[in-house]
Each structure stands twice: as structure tokens, then as C-alpha cells.
Protein backbone atom coordinates (compact mmCIF):
# COMPACT_ATOMS: atom_id res chain seq x y z
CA UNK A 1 99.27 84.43 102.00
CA UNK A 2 102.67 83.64 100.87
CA UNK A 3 102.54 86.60 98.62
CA UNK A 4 101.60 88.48 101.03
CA UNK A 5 104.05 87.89 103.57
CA UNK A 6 106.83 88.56 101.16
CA UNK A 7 104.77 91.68 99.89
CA UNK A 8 105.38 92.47 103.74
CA UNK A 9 108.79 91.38 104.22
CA UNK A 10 109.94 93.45 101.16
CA UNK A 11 108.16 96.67 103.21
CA UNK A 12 110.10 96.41 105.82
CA UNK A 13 113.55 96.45 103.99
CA UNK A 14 112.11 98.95 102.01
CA UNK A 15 111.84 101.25 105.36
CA UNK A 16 115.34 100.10 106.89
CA UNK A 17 117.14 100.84 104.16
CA UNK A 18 115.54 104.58 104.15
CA UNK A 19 116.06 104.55 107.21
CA UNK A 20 119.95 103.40 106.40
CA UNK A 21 120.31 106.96 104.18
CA UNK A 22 118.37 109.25 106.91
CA UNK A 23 121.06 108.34 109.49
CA UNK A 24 123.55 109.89 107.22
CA UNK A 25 121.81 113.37 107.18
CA UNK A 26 123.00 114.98 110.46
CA UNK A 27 126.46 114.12 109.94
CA UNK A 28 126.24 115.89 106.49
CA UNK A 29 124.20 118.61 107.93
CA UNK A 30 126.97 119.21 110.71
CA UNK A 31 129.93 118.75 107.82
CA UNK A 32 128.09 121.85 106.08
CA UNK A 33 127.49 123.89 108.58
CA UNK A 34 131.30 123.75 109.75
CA UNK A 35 132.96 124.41 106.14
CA UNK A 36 130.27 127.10 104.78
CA UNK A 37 128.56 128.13 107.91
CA UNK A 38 125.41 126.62 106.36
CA UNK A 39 122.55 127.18 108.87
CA UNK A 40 120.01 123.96 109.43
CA UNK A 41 116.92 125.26 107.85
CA UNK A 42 118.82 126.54 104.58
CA UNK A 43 120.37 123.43 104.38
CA UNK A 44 116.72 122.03 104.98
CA UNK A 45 115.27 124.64 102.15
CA UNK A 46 118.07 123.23 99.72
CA UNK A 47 117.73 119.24 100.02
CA UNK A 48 113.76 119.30 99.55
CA UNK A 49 114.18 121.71 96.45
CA UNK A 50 117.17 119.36 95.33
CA UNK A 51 114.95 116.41 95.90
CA UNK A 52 112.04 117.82 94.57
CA UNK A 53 113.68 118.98 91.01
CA UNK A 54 115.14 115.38 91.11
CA UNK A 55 111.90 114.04 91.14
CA UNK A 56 110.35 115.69 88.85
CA UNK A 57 112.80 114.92 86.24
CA UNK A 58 112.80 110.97 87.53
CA UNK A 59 108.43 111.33 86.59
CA UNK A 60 108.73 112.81 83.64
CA UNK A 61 111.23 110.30 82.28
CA UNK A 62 109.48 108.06 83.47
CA UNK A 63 106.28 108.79 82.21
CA UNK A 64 104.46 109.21 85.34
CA UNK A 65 103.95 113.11 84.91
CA UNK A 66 100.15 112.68 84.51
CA UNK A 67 100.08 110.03 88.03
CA UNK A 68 101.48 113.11 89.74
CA UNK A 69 99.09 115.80 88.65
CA UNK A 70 96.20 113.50 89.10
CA UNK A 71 97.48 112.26 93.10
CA UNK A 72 98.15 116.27 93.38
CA UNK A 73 94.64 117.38 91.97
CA UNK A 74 92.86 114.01 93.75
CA UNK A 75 94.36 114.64 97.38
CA UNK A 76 95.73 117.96 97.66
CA UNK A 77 95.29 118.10 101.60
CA UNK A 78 97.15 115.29 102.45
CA UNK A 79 99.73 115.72 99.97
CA UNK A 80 100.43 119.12 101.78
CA UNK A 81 100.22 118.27 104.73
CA UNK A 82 102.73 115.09 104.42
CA UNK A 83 104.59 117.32 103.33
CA UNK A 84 104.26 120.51 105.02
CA UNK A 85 105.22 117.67 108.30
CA UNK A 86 108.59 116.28 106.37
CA UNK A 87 109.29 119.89 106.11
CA UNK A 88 108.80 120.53 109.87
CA UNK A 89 110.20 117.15 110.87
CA UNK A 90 113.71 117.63 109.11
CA UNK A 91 113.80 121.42 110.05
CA UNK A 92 113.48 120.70 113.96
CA UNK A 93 116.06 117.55 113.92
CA UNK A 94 118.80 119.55 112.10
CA UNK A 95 118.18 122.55 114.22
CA UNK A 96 118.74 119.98 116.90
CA UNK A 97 121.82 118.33 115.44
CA UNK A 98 123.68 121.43 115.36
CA UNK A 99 122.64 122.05 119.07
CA UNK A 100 123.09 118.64 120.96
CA UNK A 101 124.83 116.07 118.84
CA UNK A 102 124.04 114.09 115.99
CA UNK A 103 123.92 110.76 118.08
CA UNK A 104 121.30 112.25 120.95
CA UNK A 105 119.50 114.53 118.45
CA UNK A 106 118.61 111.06 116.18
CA UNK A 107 117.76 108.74 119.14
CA UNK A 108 115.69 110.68 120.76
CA UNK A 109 113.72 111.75 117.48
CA UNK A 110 112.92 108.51 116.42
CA UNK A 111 112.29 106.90 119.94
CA UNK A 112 109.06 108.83 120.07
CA UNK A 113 107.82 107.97 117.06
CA UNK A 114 107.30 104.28 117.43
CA UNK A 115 105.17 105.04 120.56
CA UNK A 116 103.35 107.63 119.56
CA UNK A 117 102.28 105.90 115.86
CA UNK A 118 101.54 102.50 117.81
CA UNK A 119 99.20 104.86 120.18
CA UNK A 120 97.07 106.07 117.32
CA UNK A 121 96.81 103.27 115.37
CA UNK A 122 95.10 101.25 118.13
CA UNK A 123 93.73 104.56 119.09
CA UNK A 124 91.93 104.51 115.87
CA UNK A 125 91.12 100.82 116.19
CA UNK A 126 90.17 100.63 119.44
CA UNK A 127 92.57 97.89 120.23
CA UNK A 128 95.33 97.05 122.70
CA UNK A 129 98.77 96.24 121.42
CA UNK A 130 99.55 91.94 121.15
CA UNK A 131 102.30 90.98 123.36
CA UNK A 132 104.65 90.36 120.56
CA UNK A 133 104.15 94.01 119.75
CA UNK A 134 104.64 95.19 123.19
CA UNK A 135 108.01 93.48 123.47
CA UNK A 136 109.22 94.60 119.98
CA UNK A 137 108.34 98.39 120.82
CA UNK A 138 109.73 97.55 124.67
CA UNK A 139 112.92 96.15 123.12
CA UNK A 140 113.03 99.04 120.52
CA UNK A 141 112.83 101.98 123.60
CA UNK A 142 115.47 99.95 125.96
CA UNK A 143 117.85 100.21 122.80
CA UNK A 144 117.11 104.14 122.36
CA UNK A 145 117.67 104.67 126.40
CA UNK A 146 120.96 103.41 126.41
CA UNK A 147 122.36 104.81 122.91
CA UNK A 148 120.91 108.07 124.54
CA UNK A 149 122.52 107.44 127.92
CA UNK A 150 125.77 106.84 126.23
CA UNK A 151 126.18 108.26 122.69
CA UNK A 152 127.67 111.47 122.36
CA UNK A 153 128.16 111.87 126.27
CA UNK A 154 130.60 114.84 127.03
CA UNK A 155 130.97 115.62 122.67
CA UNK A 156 127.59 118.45 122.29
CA UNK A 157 128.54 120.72 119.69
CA UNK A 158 130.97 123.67 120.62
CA UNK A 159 128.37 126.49 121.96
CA UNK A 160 125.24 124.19 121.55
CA UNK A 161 122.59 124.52 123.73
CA UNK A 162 121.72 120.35 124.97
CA UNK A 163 118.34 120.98 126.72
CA UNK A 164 117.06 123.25 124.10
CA UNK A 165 118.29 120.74 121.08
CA UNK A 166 116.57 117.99 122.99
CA UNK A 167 113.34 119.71 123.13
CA UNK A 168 113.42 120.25 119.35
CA UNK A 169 114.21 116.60 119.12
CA UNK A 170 111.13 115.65 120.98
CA UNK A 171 108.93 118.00 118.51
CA UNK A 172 110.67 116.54 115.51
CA UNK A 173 109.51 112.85 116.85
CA UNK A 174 105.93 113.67 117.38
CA UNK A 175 105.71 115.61 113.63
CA UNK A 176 107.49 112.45 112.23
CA UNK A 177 104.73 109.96 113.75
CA UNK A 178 102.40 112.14 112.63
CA UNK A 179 103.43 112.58 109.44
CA UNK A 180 104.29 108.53 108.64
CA UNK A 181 100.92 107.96 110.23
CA UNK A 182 98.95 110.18 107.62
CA UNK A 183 101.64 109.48 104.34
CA UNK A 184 100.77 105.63 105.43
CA UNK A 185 96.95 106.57 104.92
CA UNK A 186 97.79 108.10 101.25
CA UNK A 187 100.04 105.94 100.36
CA UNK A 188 97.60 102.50 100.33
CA UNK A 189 95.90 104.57 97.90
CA UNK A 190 98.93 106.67 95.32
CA UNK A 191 101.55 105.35 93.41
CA UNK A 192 104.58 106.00 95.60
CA UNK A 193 107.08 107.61 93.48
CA UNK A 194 103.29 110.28 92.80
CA UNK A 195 103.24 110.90 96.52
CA UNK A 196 107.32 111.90 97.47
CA UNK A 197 107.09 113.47 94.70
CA UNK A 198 103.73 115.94 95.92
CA UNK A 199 104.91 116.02 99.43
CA UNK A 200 108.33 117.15 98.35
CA UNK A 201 107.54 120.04 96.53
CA UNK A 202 104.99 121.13 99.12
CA UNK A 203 107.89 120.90 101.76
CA UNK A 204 110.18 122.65 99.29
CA UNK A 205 107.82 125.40 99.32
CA UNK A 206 106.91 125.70 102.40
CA UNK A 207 110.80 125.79 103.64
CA UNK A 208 111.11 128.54 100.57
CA UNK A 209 111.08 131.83 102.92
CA UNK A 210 114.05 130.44 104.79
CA UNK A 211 116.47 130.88 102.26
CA UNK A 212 115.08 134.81 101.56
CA UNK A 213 115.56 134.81 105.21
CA UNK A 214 119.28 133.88 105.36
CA UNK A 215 119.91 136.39 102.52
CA UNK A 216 118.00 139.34 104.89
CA UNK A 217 120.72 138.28 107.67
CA UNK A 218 123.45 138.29 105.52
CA UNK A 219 123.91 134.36 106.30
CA UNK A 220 125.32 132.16 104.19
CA UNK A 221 123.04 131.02 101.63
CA UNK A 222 124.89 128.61 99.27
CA UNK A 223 128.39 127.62 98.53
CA UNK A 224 130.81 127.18 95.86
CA UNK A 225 132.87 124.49 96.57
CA UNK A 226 132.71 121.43 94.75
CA UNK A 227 132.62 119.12 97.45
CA UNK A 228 129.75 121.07 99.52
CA UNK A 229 127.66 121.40 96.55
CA UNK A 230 128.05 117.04 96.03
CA UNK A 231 127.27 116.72 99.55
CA UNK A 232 124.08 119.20 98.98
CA UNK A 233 123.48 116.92 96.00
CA UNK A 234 124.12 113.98 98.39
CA UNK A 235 121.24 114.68 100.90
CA UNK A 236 118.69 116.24 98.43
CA UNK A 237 118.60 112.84 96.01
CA UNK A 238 120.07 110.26 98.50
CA UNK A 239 118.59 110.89 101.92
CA UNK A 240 115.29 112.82 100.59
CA UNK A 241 114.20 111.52 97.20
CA UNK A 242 115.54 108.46 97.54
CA UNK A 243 114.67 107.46 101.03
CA UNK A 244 111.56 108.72 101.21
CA UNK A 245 110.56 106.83 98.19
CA UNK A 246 111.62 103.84 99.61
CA UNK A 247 109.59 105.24 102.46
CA UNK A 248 106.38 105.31 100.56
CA UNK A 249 106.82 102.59 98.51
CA UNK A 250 107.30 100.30 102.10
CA UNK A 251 104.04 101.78 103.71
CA UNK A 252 102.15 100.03 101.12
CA UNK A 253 102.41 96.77 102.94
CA UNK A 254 103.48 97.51 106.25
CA UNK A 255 101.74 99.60 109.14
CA UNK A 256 102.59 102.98 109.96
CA UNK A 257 103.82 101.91 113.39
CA UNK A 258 105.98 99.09 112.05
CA UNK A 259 107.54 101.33 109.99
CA UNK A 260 108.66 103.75 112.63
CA UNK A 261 110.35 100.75 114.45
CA UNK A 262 111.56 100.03 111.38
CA UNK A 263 113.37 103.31 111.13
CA UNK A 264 115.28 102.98 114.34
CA UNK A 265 117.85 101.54 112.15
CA UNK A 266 118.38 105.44 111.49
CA UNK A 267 120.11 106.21 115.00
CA UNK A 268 122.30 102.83 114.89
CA UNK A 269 123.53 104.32 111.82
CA UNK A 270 123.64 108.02 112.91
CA UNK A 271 125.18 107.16 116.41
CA UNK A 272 128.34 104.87 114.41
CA UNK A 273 128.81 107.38 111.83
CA UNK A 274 128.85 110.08 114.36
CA UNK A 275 131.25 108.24 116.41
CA UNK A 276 133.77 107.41 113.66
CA UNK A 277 133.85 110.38 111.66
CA UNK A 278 132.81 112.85 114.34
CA UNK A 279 134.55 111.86 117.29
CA UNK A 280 131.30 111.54 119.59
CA UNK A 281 131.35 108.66 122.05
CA UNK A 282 130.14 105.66 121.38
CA UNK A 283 130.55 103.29 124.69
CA UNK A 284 129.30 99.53 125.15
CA UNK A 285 126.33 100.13 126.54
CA UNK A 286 125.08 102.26 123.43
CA UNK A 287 126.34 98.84 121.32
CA UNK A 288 123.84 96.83 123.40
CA UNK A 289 121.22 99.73 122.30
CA UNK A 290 121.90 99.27 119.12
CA UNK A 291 121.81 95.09 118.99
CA UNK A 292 118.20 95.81 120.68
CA UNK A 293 117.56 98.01 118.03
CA UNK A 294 118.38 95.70 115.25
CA UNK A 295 116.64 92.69 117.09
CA UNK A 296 113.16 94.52 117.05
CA UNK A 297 113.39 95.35 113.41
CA UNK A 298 114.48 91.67 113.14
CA UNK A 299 111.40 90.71 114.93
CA UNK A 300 108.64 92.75 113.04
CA UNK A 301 107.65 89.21 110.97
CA UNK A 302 105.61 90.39 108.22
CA UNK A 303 102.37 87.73 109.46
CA UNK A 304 101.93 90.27 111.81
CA UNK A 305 100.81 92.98 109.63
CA UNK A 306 97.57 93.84 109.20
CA UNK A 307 96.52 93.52 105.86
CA UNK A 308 96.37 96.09 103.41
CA UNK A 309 93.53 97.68 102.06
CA UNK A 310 92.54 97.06 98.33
């Protein structure tokens, strides 16, 4: 039980601290687009082929070439689809980022996902939620309302269009609870670093066309300047590969729901970076939002996992 609980415990920081490297994305995102004129979903096309060559390399050093092949050949579905929907996920939010804000595009995101996982999980168990869940995910949404209320009020991006950036937000939620629910199905079953890996170069494809696309419109496509091309680097191996390893590797003891809470730490992040780098407001009651926030992750104690499945 012991081991078990730590197993758990371990999951959890596992997720936060992904979730710690996601909430740097939009600001880079937004940095790129304003020196190179980099467009969301090219910048979206680059990181998952970045991450994806990354991890590659990181397999085949490590020996762990064959794993991959094997959790490609053994569960080629749900490798696609996992990550067909990190794809679609990070495409909509930075779409939405350049339109309404990095603090409003992140919170509101991530403040569907939590309900919308805990909704199918139960869904799928026929269960109701326990009250210590219901006042984690109640504390959780209080946090989101007010950082949403708040954050970023008056500071949209210079000919961004708020209502339609908030709509994209809200699709990019739902595809992100979708897609944690069904990569927390695979990955009780796949070595982690086997499944970001798969998913990553499906989503690499898949985004592909986008870059061809920016070429057609005589967009911007890449840039040449050193510090662009680190901060390309940056989000490909830091916030992709990286986090979403962590990602996997946390889903292996913790539930798919927990997770997403988990993950709030993301807008806390996103909202301070945005204020102190970006200028976008930041006012007390958006503080409060995020000490909620940070209590609910606090509060997901590990004995209330289910177990995993052998």
C-alpha cells in the first residue's frame, strides 16, 4: 500500500511538472509570432516534428527502438488517435493564444478538461463522484473563474478576435480530456517514453500539410535567427517531448481525471508568465484563483486513486 501511494504521489508530480513546461508554450508561441510572423499551426507543425526527431534519437540511444515499433505495430489506433488529439489540442489553443490572450486562452482550456474527464470516467463506471472529489474539482473551477474574470482583462492581442479565441479554447479543452482520457487507457499498458514517442510522430504528421500550406500563402515558414530557432528548439523538446513524457509516465498511477486537475498548474504558470513578461493583467482576485488552483492539486492524496491495472 505504501508503495503504492508513493507510486501515486510520484504521478502526480510527474503531471504538475508537465504541466509546469505547457504553461510556458503560449508565451513562446506569442514571442514567435511577433519577431517572425510565425503563424500558430506552423509553429504547431514545427514543435511536434522537433519533438518527434528528439525522441526518436532519445529511443534509439536508449535502446528502446524495438519497444516503439512493437507499441506502434500492437496499438496503432490509439497511438494515432492520442496523437492525432495532441495535434488538434495544441493547434486550437495556440490559434487561441494569438486571438484572446495567453492568460484567458490557458484557463479556459484546461478548466474544461477536469470536468469533462471526471464525467466519463464515472460515466464509464457508473459511479458518482466522492465528496472529496467534488470539492477538489469545485475548488479547481472557482480558481479558473476568477483567473478568467481577471487575467488578461483589457490586454487581448492587438486585432484579436476574444469571442472567437474563446470558442477555440473551449474545443481545445474537450480534445485535451479526450485525449488524456484515451493516452491514460494506453498508457497502463506501454512503456511511456514508446507511447510520446508514437503519438508524436502521428501528430507531427498529421500537422505536416500546414507547413506546405504556409509556403502556398507565402507565410512565413521558418526563421533564421538564432534565438527563434532555440526557442523552436525550446517548445519542441521542453514543452512537447519532455512534458508529455512526464505526462505518460504520470498516467501510469494516477487517473485520467486527476491528472487534468493536476494540470491546472499550467494556467497559474501561463497567467504569471503572461503577466510579467507580457504585460497582461494579473489582479488579486486571479491570485486567489491561482492559491485554489494549487490547493486542489495539493489535495489530490494519492489513497484516493483507484488502483492501477496489472
Amino acid at each position: 500500500m505504501e508503495t503504492r501511494s508513493r507510486s501515486a504521489r510520484l504521478g502526480l508530480l510527474q503531471v504538475c511538472a508537465a504541466g509546469v513546461l505547457w504553461g510556458t508554450g503560449g508565451l513562446v508561441v506569442t514571442t514567435l509570432h511577433e519577431r517572425d510572423g510565425l503563424g500558430a499551426m506552423t509553429v504547431s507543425a514545427w514543435r511536434m516534428a522537433l519533438a518527434a526527431l528528439a525522441l526518436v534519437a532519445f529511443a534509439v540511444v536508449t535502446r528502446r527502438s524495438g519497444v516503439v515499433r512493437e507499441t506502434m505495430r500492437a496499438h496503432p489506433v490509439l497511438a494515432v488517435l492520442v496523437g492525432c488529439g495532441t495535434a488538434l489540442y495544441q493547434g486550437l489553443y495556440f490559434v487561441s493564444v494569438l486571438l484572446v490572450g495567453v492568460s484567458i486562452a490557458t484557463v479556459v482550456a484546461l478548466g474544461l478538461a477536469p470536468i469533462l474527464a471526471s464525467v466519463w470516467e464515472h460515466a464509464l463506471a457508473r459511479s458518482l463522484p466522492s465528496a472529496r472529489e467534488a470539492v477538489v474539482l469545485a475548488a479547481a473551477l472557482a480558481g479558473l473563474v476568477l483567473i478568467t474574470a481577471t487575467a488578461g482583462h483589457g490586454s487581448a492581442p492587438p486585432g484579436g478576435d476574444p469571442r472567437l479565441g474563446t470558442l477555440l479554447a473551449i474545443g481545445s479543452g474537450a480534445t485535451y480530456a479526450a485525449t488524456t482520457v484515451l493516452g491514460h487507457t494506453l498508457a497502463q499498458r506501454v512503456d511511456p517514453v514508446a507511447l510520446t514517442t508514437c503519438a508524436t510522430a502521428a501528430g507531427a504528421v498529421a500537422l505536416l500539410p500546414f507547413l506546405g500550406l504556409a509556403a502556398a500563402m507565402e507565410e512565413p515558414v521558418m526563421s533564421s535567427d538564432p534565438v527563434s530557432l532555440a526557442l523552436l528548439l525550446y517548445l519542441g523538446v521542453a514543452t512537447m517531448a519532455l512534458a508529455y513524457g512526464l505526462l505518460y509516465a504520470g498516467l501510469r498511477t494516477t487517473s485520467g481525471s486527476a491528472a487534468t486537475v493536476a494540470t491546472l498548474v499550467e494556467p497559474v504558470s501561463a497567467a504569471l508568465l503572461a503577466a510579467l513578461l507580457l504585460g497582461e493583467r494579473l489582479a488579486w482576485p486571479a491570485l486567489v484563483g491561482g492559491g485554489l488552483i494549487l490547493a486542489a492539486v495539493v489535495a489530490l492524496h494519492p489513497t484516493d486513486e483507484r488502483p492501477a491495472p496489472a
